[in-house]
PDB file of N, CA and C in Angstrom:
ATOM      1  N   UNK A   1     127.915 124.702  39.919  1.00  0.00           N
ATOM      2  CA  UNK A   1     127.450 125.602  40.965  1.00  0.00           C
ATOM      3  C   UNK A   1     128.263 126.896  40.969  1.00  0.00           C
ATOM      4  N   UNK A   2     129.577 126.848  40.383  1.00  0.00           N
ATOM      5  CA  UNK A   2     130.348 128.071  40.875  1.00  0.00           C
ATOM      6  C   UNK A   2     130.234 129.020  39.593  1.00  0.00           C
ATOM      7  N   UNK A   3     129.757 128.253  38.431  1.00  0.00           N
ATOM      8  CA  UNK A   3     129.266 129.608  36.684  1.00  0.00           C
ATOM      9  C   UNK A   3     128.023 129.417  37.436  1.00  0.00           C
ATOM     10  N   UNK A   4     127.190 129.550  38.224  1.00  0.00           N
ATOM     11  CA  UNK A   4     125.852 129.650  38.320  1.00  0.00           C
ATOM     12  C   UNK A   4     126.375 130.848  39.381  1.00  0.00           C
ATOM     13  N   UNK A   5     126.917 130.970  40.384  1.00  0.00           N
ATOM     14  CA  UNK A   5     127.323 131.860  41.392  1.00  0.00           C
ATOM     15  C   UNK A   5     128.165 133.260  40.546  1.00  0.00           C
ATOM     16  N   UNK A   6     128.800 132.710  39.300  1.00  0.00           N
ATOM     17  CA  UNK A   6     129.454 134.028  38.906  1.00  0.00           C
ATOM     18  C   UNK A   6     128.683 134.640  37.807  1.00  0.00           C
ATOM     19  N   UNK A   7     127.784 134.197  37.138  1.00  0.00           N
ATOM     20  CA  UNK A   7     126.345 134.413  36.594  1.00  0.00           C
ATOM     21  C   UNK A   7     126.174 135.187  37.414  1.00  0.00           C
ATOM     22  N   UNK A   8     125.229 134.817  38.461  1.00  0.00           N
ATOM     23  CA  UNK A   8     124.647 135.996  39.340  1.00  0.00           C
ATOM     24  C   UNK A   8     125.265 137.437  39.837  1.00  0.00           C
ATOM     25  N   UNK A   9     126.326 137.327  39.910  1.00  0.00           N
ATOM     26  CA  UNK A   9     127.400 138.093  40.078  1.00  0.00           C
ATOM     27  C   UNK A   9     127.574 139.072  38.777  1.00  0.00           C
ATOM     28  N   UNK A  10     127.672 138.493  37.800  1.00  0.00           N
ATOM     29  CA  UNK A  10     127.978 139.272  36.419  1.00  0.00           C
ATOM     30  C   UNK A  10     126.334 140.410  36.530  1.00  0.00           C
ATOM     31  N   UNK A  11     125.166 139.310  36.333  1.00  0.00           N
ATOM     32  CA  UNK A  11     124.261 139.962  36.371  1.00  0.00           C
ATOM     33  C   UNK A  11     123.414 141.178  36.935  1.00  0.00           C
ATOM     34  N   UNK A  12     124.313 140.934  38.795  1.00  0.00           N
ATOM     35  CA  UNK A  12     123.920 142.099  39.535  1.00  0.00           C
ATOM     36  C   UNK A  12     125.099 142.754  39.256  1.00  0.00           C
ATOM     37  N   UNK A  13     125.892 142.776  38.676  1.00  0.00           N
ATOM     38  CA  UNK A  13     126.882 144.192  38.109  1.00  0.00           C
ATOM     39  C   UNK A  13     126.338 144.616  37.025  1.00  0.00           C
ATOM     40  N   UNK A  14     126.093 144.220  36.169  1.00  0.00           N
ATOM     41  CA  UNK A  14     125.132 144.307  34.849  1.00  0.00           C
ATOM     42  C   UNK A  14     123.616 145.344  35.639  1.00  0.00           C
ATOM     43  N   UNK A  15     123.508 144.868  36.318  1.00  0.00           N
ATOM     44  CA  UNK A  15     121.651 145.709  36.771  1.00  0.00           C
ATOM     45  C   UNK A  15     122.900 146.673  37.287  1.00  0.00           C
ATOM     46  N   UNK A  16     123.031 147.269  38.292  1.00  0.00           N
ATOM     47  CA  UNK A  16     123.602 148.131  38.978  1.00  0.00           C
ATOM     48  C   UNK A  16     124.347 149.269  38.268  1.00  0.00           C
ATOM     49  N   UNK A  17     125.268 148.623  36.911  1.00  0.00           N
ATOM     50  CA  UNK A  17     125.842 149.675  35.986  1.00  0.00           C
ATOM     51  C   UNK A  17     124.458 149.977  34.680  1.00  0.00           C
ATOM     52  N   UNK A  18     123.248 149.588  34.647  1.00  0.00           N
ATOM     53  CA  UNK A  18     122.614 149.878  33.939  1.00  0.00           C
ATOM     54  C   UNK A  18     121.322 150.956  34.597  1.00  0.00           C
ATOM     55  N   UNK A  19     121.252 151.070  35.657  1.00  0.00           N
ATOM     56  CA  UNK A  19     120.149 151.741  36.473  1.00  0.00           C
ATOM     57  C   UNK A  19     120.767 152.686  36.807  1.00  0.00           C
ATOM     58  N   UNK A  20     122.799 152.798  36.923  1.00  0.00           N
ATOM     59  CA  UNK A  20     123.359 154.521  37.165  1.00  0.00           C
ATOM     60  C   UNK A  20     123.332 154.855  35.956  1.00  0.00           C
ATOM     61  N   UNK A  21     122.966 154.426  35.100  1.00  0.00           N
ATOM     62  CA  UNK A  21     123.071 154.726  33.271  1.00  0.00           C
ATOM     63  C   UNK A  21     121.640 155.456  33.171  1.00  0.00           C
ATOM     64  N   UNK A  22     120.309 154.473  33.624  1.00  0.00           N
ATOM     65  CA  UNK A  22     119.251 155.637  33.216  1.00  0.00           C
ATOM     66  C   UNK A  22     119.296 156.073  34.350  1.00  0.00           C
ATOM     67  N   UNK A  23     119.751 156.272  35.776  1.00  0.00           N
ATOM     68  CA  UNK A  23     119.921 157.090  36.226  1.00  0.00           C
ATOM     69  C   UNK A  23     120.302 158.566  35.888  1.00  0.00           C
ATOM     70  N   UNK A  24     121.492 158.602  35.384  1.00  0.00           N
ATOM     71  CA  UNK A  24     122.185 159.790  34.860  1.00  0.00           C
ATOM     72  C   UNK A  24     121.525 160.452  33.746  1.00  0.00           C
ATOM     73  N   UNK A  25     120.959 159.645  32.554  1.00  0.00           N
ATOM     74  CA  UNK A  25     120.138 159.855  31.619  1.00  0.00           C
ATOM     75  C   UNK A  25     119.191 160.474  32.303  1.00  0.00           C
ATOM     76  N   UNK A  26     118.341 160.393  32.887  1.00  0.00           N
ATOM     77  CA  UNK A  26     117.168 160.224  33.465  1.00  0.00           C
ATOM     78  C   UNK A  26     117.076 162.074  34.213  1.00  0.00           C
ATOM     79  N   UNK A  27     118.043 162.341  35.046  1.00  0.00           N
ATOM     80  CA  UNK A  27     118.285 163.227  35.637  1.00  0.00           C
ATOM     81  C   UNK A  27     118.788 164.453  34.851  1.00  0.00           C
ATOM     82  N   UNK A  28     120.013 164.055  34.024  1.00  0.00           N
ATOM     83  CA  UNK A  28     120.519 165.260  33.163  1.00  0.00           C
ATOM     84  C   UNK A  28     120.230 165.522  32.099  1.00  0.00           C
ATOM     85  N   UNK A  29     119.558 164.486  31.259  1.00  0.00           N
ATOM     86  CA  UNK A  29     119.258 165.371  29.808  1.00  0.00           C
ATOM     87  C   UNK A  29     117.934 165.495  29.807  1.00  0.00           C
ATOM     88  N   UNK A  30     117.553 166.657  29.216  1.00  0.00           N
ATOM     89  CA  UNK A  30     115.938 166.897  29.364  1.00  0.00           C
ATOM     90  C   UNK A  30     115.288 166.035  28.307  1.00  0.00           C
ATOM     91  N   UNK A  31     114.515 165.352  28.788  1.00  0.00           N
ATOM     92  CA  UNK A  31     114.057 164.265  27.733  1.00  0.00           C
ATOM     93  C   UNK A  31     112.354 164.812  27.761  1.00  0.00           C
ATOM     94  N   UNK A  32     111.353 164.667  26.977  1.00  0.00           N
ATOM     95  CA  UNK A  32     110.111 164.614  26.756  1.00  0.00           C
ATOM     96  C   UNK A  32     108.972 164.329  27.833  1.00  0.00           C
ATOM     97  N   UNK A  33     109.460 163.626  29.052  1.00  0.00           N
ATOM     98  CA  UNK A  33     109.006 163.223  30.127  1.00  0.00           C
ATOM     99  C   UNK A  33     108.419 164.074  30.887  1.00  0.00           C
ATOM    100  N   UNK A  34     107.274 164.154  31.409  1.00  0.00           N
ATOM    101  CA  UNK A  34     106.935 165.221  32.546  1.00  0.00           C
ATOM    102  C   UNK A  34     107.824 164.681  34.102  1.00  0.00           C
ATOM    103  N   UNK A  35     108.180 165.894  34.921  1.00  0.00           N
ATOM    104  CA  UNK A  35     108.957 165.563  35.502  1.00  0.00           C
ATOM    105  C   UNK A  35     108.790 164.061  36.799  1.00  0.00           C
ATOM    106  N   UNK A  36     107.185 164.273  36.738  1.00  0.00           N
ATOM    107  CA  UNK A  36     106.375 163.123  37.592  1.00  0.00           C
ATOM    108  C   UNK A  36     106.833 161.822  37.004  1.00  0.00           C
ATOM    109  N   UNK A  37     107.011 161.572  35.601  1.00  0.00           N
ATOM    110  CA  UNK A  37     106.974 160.413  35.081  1.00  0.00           C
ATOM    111  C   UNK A  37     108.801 159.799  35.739  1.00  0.00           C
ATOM    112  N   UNK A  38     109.595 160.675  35.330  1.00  0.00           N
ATOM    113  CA  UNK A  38     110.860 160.764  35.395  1.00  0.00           C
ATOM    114  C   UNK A  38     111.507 160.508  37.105  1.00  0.00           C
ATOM    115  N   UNK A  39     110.385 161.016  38.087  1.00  0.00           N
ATOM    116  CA  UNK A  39     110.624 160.673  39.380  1.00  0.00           C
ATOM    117  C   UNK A  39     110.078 159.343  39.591  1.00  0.00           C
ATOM    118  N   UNK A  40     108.934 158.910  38.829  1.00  0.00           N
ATOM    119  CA  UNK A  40     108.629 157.585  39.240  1.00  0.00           C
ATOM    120  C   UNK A  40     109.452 156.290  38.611  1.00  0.00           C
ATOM    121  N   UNK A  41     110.022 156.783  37.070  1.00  0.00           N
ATOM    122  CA  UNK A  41     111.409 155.626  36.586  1.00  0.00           C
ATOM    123  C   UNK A  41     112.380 155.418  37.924  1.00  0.00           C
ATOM    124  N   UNK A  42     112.610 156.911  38.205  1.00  0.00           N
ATOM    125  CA  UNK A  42     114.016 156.778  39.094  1.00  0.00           C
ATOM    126  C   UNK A  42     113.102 156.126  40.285  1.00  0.00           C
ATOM    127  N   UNK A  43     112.480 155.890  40.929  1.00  0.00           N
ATOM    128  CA  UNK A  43     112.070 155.499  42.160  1.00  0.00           C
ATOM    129  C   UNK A  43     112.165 154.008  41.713  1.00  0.00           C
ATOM    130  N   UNK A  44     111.669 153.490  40.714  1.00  0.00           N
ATOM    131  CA  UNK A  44     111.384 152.055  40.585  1.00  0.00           C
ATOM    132  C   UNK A  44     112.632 151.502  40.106  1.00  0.00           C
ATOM    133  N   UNK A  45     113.751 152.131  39.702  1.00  0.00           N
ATOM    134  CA  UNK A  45     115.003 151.289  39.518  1.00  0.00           C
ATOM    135  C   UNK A  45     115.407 151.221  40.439  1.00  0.00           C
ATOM    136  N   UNK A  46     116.064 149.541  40.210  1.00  0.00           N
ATOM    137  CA  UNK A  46     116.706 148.861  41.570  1.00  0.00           C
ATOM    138  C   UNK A  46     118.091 149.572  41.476  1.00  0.00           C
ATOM    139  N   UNK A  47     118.672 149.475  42.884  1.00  0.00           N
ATOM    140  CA  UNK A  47     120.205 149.885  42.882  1.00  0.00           C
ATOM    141  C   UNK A  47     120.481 151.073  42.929  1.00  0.00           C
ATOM    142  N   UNK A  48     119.429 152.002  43.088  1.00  0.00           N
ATOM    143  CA  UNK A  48     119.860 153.079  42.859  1.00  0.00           C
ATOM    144  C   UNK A  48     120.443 154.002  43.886  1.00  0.00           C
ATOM    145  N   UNK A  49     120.918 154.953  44.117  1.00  0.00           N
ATOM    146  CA  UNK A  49     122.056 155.743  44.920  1.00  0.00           C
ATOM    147  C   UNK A  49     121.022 156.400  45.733  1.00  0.00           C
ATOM    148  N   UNK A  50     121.353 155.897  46.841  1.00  0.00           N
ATOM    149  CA  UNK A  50     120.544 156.944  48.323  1.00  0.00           C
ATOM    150  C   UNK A  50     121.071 158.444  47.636  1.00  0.00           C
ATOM    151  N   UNK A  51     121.850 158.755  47.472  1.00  0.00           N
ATOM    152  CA  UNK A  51     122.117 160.280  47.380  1.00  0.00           C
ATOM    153  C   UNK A  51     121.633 160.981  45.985  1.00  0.00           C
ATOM    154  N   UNK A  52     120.741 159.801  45.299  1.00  0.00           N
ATOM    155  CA  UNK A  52     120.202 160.668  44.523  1.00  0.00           C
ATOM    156  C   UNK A  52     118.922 161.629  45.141  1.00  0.00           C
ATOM    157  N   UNK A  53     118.779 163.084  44.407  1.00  0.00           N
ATOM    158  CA  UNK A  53     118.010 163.854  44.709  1.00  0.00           C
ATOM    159  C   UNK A  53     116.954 163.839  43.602  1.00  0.00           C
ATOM    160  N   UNK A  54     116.071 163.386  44.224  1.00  0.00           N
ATOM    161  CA  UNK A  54     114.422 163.816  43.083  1.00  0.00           C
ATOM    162  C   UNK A  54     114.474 165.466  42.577  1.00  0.00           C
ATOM    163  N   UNK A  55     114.699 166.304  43.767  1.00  0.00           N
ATOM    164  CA  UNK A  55     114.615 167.744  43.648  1.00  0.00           C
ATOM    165  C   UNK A  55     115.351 168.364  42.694  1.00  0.00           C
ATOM    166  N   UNK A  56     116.203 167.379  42.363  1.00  0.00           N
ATOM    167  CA  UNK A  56     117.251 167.527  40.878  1.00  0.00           C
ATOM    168  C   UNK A  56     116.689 167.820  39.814  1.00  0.00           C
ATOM    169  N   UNK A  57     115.401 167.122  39.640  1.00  0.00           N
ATOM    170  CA  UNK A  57     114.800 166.853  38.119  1.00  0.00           C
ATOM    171  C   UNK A  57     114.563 168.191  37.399  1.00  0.00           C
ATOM    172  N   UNK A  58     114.609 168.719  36.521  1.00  0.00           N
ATOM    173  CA  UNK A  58     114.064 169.932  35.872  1.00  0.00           C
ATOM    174  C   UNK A  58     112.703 169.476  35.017  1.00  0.00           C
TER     175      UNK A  58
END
């Protein structure tokens, strides 16, 4: 019960450091994406930072 509890644990650190990853991606490098597509990734990742700004996107 307690590697099943630190599993879960590893895992939601694992999601959380991977969604500020395409977060940051997502926001700062200009990638191929129209900017609509790029607001709807960032909306649908979990974890992501209240203080991110959509109005950011270029």
């Amino acid at each position: 019960m307690i590697l099943v509890a630190i599993v879960a644990e590893l895992l939601e650190e694992y999601t959380v450091v991977v969604a500020r990853v395409l977060e940051h991606v997502l926001q700062d490098v200009p990638l191929p994406f129209p900017r609509r597509v790029r607001f709807l990734i960032l909306r649908s990742l979990p974890f992501v930072s209240t203080s991110s700004n959509p109005h950011r996107l270029q």
